[in-house]
Protein backbone atom coordinates (compact mmCIF):
# COMPACT_ATOMS: atom_id res chain seq x y z
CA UNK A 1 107.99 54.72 80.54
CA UNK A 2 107.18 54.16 84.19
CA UNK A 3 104.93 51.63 85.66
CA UNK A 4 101.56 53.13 86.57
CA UNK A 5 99.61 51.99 89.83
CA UNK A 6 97.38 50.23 87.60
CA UNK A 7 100.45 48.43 85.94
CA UNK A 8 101.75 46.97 89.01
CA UNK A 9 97.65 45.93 90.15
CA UNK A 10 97.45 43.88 87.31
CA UNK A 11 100.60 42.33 87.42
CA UNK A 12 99.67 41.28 91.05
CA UNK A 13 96.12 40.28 89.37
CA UNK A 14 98.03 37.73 87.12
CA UNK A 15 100.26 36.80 90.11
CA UNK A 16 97.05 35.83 91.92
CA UNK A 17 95.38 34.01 89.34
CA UNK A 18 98.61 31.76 88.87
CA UNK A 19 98.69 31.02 92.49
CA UNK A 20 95.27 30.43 93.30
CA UNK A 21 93.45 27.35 93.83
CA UNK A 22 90.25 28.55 93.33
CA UNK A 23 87.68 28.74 90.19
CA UNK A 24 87.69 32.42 88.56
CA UNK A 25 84.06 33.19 89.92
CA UNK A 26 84.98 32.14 93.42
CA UNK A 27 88.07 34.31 93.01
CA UNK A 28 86.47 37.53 92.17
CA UNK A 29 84.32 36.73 95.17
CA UNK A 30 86.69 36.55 97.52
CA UNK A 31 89.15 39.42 96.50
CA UNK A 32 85.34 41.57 97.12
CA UNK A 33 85.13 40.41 100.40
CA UNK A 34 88.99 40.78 101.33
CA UNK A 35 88.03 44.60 101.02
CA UNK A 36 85.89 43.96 104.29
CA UNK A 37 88.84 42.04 105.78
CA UNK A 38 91.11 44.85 105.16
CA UNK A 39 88.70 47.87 106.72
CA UNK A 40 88.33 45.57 109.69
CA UNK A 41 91.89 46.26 110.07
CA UNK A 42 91.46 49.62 109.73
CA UNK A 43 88.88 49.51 112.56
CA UNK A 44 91.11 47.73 114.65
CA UNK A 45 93.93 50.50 114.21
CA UNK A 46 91.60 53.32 115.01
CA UNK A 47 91.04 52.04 117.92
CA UNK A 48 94.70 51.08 118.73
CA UNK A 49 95.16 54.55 118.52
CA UNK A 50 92.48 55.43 120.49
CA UNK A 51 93.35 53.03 123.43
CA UNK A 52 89.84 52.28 123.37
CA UNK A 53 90.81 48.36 123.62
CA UNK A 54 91.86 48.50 128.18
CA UNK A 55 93.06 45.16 127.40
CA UNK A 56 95.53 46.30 124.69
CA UNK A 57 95.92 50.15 125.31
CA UNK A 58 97.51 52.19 122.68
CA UNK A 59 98.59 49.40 120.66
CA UNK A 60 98.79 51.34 117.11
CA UNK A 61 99.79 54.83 115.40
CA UNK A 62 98.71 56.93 113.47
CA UNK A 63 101.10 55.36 110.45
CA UNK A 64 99.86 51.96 111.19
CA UNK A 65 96.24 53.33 110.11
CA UNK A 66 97.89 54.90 107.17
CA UNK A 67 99.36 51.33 106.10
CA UNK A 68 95.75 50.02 106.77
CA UNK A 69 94.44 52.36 104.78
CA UNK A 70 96.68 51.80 101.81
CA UNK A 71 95.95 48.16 101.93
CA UNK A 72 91.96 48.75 101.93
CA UNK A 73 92.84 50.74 98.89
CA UNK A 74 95.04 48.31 97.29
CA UNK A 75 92.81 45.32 97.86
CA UNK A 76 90.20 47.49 96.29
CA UNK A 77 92.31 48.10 92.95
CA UNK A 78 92.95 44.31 93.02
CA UNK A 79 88.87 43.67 93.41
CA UNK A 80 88.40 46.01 90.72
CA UNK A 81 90.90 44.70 87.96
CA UNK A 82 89.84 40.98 88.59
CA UNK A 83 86.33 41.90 87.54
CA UNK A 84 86.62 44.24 84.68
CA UNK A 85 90.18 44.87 82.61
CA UNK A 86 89.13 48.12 81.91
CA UNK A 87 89.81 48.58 85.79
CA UNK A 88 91.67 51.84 85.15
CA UNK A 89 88.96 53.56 82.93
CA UNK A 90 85.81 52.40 85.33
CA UNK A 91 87.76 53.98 88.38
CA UNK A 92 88.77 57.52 86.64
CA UNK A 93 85.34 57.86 84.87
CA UNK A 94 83.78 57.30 88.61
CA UNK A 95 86.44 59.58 90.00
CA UNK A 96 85.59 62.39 87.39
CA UNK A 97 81.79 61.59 88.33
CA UNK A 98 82.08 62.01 92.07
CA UNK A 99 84.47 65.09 91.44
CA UNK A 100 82.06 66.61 88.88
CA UNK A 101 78.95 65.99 91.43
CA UNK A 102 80.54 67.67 94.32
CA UNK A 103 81.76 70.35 92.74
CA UNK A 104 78.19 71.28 90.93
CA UNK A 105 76.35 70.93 94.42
């Protein structure tokens, strides 16, 4: 049977819980706020791209926001799994809500 992406999240979950120094609270905290972290770097490849930066000109692609973008999601699987273990079955029962609400509208 092949690993899932859920599979691999909480093995990284454990990994981080190993490694870190901090209390469990704290760390449930912080992996929330690393999602802000992350989309900041998401920001700052947008506008890599853009050249919007004079000082740095075009300083990013198109894949680098792509990468970005993975990681925002990624960080945001970890967030989820190191508050509930059920991280798998919260996110597909809010996909299936979001899907079913903009379908029916």
């Amino acid at each position: 049977m092949e690993d899932t992406a859920w599979d691999t999240v909480g093995r990284l979950v454990e990994w981080l819980d190993t490694e870190s120094g901090v209390s469990p609270d704290l760390a449930r905290v912080l992996r929330v706020l690393k999602i802000t972290e992350e989309a900041g770097e998401v920001a700052e490849a947008i506008h890599g791209v853009s050249g919007s930066n004079p000082r740095k000109g075009n300083s990013h692609t198109w894949q680098d926001v792509e990468k970005e973008l993975c990681d925002v999601i990624l960080t945001s699987m970890v967030a989820l799994k190191t508050i509930t273990p059920d991280a798998d079955k919260v996110f597909a029962e809010r996909l299936a809500h979001v899907a079913e609400r903009s379908l029916s509208g």
